[in-house]
Every structure is written in structure tokens, then in C-alpha cells.
Protein backbone atom coordinates (compact mmCIF):
# COMPACT_ATOMS: atom_id res chain seq x y z
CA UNK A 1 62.91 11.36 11.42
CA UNK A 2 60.47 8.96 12.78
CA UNK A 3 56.99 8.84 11.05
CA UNK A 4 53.85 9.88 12.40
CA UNK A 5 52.42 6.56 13.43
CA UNK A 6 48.84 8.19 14.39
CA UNK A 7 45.90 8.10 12.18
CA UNK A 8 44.33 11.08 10.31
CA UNK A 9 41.33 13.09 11.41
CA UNK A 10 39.66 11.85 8.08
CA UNK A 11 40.69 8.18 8.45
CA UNK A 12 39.25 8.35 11.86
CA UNK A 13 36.28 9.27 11.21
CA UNK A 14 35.40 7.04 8.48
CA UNK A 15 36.70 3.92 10.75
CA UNK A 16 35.35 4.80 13.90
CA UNK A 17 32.47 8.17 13.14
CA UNK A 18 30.74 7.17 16.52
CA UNK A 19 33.83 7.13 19.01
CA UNK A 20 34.89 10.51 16.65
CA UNK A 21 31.55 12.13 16.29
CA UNK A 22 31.77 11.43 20.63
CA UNK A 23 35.38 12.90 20.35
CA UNK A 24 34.18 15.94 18.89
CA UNK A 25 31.06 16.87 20.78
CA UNK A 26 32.49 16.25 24.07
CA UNK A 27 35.99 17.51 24.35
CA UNK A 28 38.51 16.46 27.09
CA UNK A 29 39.85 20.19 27.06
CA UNK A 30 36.99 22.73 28.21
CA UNK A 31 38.89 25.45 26.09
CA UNK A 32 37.25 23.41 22.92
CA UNK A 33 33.94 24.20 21.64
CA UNK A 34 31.54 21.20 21.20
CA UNK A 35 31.41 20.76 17.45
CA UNK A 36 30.23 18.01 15.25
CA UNK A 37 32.45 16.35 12.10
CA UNK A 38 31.04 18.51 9.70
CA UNK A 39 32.42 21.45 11.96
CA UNK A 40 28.93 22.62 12.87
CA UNK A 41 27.91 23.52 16.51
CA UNK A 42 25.49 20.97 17.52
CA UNK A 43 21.81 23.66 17.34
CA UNK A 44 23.58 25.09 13.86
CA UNK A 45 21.50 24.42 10.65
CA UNK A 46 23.20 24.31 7.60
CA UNK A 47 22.53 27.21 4.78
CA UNK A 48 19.29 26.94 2.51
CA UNK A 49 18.99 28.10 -0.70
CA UNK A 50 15.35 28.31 -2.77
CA UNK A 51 14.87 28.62 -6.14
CA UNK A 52 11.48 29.24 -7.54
CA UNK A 53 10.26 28.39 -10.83
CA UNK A 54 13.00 26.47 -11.79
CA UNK A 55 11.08 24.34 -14.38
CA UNK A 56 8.92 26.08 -17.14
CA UNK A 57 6.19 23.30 -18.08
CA UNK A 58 4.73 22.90 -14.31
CA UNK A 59 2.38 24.85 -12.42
CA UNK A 60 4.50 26.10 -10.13
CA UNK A 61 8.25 24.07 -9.08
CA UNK A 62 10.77 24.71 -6.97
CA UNK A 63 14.61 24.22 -5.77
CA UNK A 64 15.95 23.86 -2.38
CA UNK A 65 19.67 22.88 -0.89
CA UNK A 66 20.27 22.41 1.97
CA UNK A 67 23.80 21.44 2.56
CA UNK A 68 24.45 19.00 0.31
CA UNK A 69 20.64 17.38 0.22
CA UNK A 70 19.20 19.02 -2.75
CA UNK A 71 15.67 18.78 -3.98
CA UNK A 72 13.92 19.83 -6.87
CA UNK A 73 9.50 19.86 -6.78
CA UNK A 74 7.51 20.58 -9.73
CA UNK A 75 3.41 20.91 -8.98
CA UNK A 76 1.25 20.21 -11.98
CA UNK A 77 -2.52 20.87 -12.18
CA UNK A 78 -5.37 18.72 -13.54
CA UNK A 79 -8.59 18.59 -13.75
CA UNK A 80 -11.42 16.08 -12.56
CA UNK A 81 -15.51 16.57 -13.01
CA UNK A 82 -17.45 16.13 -10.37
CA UNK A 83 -19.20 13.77 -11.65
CA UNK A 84 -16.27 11.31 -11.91
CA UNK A 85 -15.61 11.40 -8.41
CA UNK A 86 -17.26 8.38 -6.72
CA UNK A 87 -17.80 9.90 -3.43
CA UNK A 88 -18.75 13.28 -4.05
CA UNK A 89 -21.16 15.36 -2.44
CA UNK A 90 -22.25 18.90 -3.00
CA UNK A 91 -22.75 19.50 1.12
CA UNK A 92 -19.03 18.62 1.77
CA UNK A 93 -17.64 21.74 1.52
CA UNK A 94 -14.92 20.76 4.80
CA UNK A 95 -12.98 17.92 3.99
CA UNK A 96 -12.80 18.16 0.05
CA UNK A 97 -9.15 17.97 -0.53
CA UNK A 98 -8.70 15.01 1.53
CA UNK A 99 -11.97 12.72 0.77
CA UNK A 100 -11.30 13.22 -3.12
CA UNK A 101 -7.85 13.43 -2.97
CA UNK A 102 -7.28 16.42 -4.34
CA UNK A 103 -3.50 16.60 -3.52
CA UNK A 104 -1.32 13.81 -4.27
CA UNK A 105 2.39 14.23 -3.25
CA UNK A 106 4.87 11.80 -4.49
CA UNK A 107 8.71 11.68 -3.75
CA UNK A 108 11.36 9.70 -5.70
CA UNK A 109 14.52 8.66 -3.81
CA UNK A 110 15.86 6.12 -6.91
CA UNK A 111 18.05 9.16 -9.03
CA UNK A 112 21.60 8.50 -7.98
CA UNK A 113 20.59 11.00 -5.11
CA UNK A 114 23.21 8.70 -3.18
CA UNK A 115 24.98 5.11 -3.57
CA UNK A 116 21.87 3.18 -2.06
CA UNK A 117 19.50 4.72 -4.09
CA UNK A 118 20.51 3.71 -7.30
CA UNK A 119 18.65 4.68 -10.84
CA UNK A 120 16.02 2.60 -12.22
CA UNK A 121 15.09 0.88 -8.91
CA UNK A 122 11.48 0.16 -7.28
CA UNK A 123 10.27 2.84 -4.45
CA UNK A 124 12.18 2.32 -0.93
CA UNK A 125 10.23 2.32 2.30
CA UNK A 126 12.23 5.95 2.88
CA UNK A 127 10.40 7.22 -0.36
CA UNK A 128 6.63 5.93 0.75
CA UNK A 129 7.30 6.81 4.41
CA UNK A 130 8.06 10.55 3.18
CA UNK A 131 5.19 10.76 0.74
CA UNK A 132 2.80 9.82 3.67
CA UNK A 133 4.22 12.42 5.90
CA UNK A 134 4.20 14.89 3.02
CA UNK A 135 0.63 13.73 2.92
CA UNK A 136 -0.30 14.48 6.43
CA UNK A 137 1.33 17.63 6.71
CA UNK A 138 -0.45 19.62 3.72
CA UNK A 139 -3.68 18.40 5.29
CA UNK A 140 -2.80 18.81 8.99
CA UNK A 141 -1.51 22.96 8.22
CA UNK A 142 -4.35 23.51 5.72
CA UNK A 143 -1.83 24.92 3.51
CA UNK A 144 -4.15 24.57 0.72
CA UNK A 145 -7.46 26.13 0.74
CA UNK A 146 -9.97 23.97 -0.90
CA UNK A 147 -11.96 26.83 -2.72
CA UNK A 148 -8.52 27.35 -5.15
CA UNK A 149 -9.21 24.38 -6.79
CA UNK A 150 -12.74 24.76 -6.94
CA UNK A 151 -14.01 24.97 -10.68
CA UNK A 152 -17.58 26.94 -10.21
CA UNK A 153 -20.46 26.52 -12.93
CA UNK A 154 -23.56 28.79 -13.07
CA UNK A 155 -26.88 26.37 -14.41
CA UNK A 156 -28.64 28.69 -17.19
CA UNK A 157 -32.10 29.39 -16.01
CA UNK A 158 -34.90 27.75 -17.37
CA UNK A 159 -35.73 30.30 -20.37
CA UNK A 160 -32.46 29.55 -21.69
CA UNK A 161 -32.64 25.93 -21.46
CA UNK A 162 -34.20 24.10 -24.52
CA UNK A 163 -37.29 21.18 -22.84
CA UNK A 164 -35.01 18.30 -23.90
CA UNK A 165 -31.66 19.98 -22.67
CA UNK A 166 -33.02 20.57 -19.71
CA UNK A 167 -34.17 17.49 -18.88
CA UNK A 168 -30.60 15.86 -19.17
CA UNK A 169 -29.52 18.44 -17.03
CA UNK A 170 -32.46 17.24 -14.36
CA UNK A 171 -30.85 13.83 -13.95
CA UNK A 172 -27.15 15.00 -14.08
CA UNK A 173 -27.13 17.87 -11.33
CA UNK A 174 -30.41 17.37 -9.30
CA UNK A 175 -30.95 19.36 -6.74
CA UNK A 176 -29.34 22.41 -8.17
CA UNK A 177 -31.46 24.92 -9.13
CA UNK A 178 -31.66 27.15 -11.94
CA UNK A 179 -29.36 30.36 -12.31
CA UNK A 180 -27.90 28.36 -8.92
CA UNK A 181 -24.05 28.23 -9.22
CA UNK A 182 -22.22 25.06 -7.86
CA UNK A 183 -18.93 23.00 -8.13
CA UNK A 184 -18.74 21.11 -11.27
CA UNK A 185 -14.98 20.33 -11.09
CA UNK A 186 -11.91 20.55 -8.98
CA UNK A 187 -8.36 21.07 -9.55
CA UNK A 188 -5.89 18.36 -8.71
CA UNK A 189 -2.28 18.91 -7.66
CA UNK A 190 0.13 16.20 -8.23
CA UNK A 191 3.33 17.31 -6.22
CA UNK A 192 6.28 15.58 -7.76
CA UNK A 193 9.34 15.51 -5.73
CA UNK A 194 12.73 14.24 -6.81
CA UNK A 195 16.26 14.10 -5.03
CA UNK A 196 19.04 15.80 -6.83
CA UNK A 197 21.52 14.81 -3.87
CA UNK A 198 21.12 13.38 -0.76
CA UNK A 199 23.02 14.08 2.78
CA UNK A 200 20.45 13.89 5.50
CA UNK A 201 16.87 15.14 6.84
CA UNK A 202 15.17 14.31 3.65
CA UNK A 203 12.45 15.55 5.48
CA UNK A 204 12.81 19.37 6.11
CA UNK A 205 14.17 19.35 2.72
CA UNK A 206 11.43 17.97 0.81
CA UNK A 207 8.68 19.89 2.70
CA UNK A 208 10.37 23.35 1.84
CA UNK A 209 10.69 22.37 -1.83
CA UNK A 210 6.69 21.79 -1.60
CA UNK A 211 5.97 24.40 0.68
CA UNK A 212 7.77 27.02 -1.98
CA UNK A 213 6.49 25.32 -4.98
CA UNK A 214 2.79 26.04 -3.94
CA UNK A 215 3.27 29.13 -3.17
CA UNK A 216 4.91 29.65 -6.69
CA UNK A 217 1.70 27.67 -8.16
CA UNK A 218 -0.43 30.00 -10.17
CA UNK A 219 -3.56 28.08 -11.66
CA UNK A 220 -5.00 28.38 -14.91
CA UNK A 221 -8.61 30.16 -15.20
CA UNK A 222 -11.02 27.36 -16.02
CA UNK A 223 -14.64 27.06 -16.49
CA UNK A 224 -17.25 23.92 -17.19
CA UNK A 225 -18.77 24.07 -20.79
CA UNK A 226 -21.99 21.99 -20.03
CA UNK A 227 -22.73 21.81 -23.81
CA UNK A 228 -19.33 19.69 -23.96
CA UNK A 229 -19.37 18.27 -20.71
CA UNK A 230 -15.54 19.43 -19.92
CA UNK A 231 -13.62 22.05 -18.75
CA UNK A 232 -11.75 24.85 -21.00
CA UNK A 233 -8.90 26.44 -19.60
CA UNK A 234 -6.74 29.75 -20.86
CA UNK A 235 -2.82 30.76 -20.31
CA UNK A 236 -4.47 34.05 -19.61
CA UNK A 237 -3.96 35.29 -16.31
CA UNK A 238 -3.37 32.61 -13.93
CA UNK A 239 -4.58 32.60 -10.73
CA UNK A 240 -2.11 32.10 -7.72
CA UNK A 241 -2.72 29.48 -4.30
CA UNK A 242 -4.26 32.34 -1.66
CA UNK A 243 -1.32 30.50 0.71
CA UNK A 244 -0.92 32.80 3.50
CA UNK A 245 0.96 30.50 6.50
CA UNK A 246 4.58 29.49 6.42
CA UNK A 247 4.94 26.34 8.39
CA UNK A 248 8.08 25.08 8.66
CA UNK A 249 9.60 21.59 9.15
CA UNK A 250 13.12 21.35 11.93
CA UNK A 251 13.76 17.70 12.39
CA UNK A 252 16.49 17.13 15.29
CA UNK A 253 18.60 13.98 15.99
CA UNK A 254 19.67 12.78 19.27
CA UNK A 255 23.27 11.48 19.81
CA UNK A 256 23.46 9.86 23.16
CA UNK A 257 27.36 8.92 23.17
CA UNK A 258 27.06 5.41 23.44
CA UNK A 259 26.13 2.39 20.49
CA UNK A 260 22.55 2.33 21.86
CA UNK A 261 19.68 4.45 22.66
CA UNK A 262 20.35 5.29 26.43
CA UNK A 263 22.78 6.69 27.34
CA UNK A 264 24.22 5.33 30.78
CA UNK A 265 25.03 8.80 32.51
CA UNK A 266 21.98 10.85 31.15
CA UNK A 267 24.24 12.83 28.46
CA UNK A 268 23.11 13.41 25.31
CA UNK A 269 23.24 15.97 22.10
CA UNK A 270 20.72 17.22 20.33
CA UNK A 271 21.71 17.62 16.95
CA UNK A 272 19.79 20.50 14.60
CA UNK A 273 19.13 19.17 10.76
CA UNK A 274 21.44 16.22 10.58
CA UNK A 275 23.47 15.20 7.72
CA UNK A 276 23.48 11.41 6.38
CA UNK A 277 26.23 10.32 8.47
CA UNK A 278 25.01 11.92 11.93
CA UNK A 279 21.14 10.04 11.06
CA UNK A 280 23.05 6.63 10.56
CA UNK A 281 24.54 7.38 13.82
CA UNK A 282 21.10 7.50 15.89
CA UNK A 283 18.33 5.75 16.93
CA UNK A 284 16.21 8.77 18.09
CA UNK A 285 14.65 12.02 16.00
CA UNK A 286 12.33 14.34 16.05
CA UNK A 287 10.41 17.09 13.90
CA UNK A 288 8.79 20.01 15.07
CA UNK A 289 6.50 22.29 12.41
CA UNK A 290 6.63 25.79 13.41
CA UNK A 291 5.02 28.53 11.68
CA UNK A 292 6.65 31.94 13.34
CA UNK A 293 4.58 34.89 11.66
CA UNK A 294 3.99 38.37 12.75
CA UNK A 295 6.27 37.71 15.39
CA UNK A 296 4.37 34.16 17.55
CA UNK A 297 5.79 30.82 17.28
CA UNK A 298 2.85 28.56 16.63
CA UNK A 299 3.65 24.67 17.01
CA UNK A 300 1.78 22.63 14.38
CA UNK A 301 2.89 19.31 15.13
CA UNK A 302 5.44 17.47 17.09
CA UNK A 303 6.59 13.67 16.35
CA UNK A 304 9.47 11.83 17.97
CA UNK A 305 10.27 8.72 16.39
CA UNK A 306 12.68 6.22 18.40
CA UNK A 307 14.50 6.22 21.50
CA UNK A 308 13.44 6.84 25.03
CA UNK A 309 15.71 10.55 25.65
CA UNK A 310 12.98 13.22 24.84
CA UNK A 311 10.57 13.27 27.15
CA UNK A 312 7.31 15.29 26.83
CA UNK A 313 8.21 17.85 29.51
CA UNK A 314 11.46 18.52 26.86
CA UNK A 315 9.68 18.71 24.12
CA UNK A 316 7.19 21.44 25.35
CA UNK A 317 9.87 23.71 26.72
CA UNK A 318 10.63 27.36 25.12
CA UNK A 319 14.19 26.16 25.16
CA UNK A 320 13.64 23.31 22.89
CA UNK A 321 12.27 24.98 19.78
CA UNK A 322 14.63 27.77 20.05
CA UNK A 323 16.56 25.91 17.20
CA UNK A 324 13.34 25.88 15.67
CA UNK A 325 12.84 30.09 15.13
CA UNK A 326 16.45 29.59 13.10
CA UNK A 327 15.22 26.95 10.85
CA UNK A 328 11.82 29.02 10.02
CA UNK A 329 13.71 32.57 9.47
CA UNK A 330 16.13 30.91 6.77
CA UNK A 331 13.23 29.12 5.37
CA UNK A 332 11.14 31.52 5.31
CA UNK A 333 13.94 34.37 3.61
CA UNK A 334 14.82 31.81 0.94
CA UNK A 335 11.23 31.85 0.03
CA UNK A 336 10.33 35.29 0.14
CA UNK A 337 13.58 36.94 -0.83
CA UNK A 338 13.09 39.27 1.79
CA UNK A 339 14.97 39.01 5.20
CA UNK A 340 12.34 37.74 8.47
């Protein structure tokens, strides 16, 4: 009996994954569904999990899988006077968080997440690009609201202040007046972020794991003790983020069927939270942060990085963030426990 010469799906597509992720999205027998190599359709997300509170010494962590990209994100609180901030002012009351950097995300790539991120090694341009974006997102959804991390301090009045006391107390908060409450420190959130395993969209992934971890944050009760110039904190009671929106991060690929970025017949494939493989595959993405309560779909932001396919009058369309209301309702259900 003769052999079978041919090669096997799974040697194909590690020799050739363009020609057979081409193969498999546009078959020659209209009978086939379009599919990807993983099997997926091409708008099909893969499943998300969430676990919250999966570490017991932060503020508030979480864990999130989707597919096989798994991240874990533990949020710690700390405080910082007032007085130790260089730029503070008592009248800024709008853009606190961000002009004292009150929320500092960080994301580490270098675990043995995957073969090119290896233990031990200095941060990759992947791991600063996603911190920044991280970055710009909590500020840009106001996910945070600056008076949780607001540590309030009511000044004693005068009949309770000895001459000499008070006179430090003159030169340290001037212009606050007696019995006059104001903000003598804030809470800082460092967001640590660390891939477990890594197969694609690092992006949606890591922005759910912070997303649930603040809302699993609860914040110590603290007050300022002006007679020892710090702030005292108790386990008592904790005090949870007053996070009420849910935005949501879908990040899309765009696979035009040939080795470059346009494709010569105007075909292309938009493919819904791709894996590693499908991202080194092409040149074009794009994320869209959607925050779907009671019922609306309100866009938050829109970026499109690469590529000349997506045009604006795409991106705007009800069609296009269709694959957007999936993403959000699994999201949102792994969070909550509760089916949206």
C-alpha cells in the first residue's frame, strides 16, 4: 500500500500558518464554514474565566484566562502626605489621580509567560507599551474616583490648640481654617500585573485582570494623627472602590490574505481576540473599549494601530462593535458571577 505522501494538517500549519491560516478562512468549497486554526469562527472570542481575590496579602487581586493567556493582578495600597507631594494643591480637586500619580500600573512580561520572555530578563518594549496603555485607560474611563483615596483631616479649633502647637500648624497647613476639614493624604494604588501564560491580546487580558482587581479592592480606614505627623490605619472594616462602570477592552486583528498589509482584491478578516500565532500573522489591530450597561453600548475609546484596511466609516458602524457586546457580556459575567 502506497504511503500517504501529503503533509499533516499540524505540519502545515507550523511550515506555512499564513498560506494555512488563508486555507482555512477562505475555503474553496462554499459548504465549509470560514474558521481559523484554532477552530474558532473568525468574530468568536475565546472563554474567560475571573477569579477574584486570588492572593491574600494585597488590597484587592485578581485572575483572568483567557484561552491560554493567563494573568494574575494584585493592587496594593499606600499611603503618601500631602505634604510630600511636590505639586500639590488644595484647589485641585479634578485632576488628582493623574498630577500626583496616584495610580501606578505596572506589567511584567519576563516569567516564562512564553519562550521570548524568558525569567530574569530586563522589561520588553511589549511590557512598557502595555503599562502606558494601562495608564491611559484608568484615567481616560475614570474608573477610579479620586475621593476613595482621599485621606480627610479635621484641624482642632483654636481652644483646643495649645499657642505653640498652633503656630506650627500656621506654617504647615495655611490657609485652612480652624474646625475646617481638608485632604492631608491620599491613597496610592500600585497595580501589579504579571503573565502566568501568554497566547495573544495581552491587552484585553491584562485590562480585565485590573478592571476586576479594583473592583475587588477594599481600602483600609485611615486617618492623619497631626500629633505624629502620619497616618494610622485599622483591618477594621475596609472600605471598597465606589467603581460603578464596566468598560471593557475587544482588541481585533486584521488578516488581509496576503504577506503584506493590503490586500490586492479588497478581502480581508477581521479576527475577534487573537491568539499569539494569528498577531504574528498581521500588521493591522485594533481595540475598542465598550462599556454596555443598563442595556446602551457606550464607546470609550477606539485605536487602530497599523495597516491601511479599517477605515473610519468601518470603525463607526453598528456592525463593527457587534463583536464587541460578546466580549463585554463574558467579561462582565466573569466579574460579577451573575449572567448580563
Amino acid at each position: 500500500m502506497a504511503s500517504n505522501a501529503g503533509l499533516s494538517r499540524a505540519t502545515f500549519a507550523k511550515l506555512s500558518p499564513h498560506p494555512y491560516l488563508l486555507a482555512n478562512l477562505d475555503p474553496l468549497d462554499d459548504n465549509v464554514q470560514p474558521a481559523r486554526s484554532n477552530g474558532r469562527a473568525p468574530d468568536e472570542v475565546r472563554p474567560t474565566t475571573i477569579n477574584l481575590s486570588s492572593l491574600s496579602h494585597p488590597h484587592g487581586s485578581s485572575l483572568v484566562r483567557m484561552g491560554d493567556t493567563t494573568v494574575i493582578c494584585g493592587i496594593r495600597g499606600e499611603t503618601i502626605l500631602t505634604r510630600d507631594i511636590p505639586n500639590h494643591r488644595a484647589s485641585n480637586t479634578e485632576s488628582e489621580l493623574k498630577d500626583y500619580d496616584l495610580l501606578v500600573p505596572n506589567i511584567e512580561l519576563a516569567t516564562g509567560s512564553a519562550p521570548q520572555f524568558l525569567p530574569g530578563g530586563p522589561p520588553t518594549t511589549l511590557a512598557q507599551t502595555l503599562s502606558t496603555r494601562i495608564y491611559s485607560l484608568l484615567h481616560g474611563s475614570q474608573l477610579v474616583q479620586p475621593e476613595d483615596l482621599r485621606i480627610w483631616h479635621t484641624r482642632p479649633s483654636e481652644s483646643l490648640i495649645a499657642d505653640d502647637d498652633k503656630m506650627d500648624e500656621d506654617i504647615e497647613d495655611s490657609g485652612v481654617q480652624d474646625g475646617e476639614a481638608y485632604v492631608a493624604a491620599y491613597w496610592v494604588l500600585y497595580i501589579d500585573i504579571f503573565f502566568i501564560s501568554f497566547d495573544g491580546n495581552p491587552f484585553d487580558a491584562a485590562w480585565a485582570a485590573t478592571l476586576a482587581a479594583l473592583r475587588d479592592t477594599k481600602i483600609p480606614k485611615a486617618r492623619y494623627d497631626a500629633d505624629r505627623e502620619m497616618v494610622l490605619c485599622t483591618r477594621k472594616d475596609p472600605k471598597p472602590l465606589s467603581i460603578t462602570s464596566m468598560p471593557v477592552a475587544c482588541t481585533a486583528v486584521v488578516f488581509t490574505g496576503k504577506e503584506t498589509d493590503r490586500p490586492s482584491d479588497g478581502k480581508f478578516w477581521l479576527l475577534v481576540d487573537p491568539d499569539r500565532l494569528e498577531e504574528s500573522l498581521c500588521d493591522e489591530s485594533v481595540t475598542i473599549v465598550v462599556d454596555c450597561q443598563e442595556g446602551d453600548t457606550r464607546i470609550l475609546s477606539i485605536s487602530k494601530h497599523g495597516g491601511v484596511v479599517l477605515s473610519p466609516k468601518l470603525l463607526k458602524s453598528k456592525g463593527f462593535i457587534k463583536w464587541a457586546n460578546v466580549r463585554w457580556k463574558g467579561v462582565a459575567s466573569a466579574i460579577t458571577g451573575n449572567q448580563v
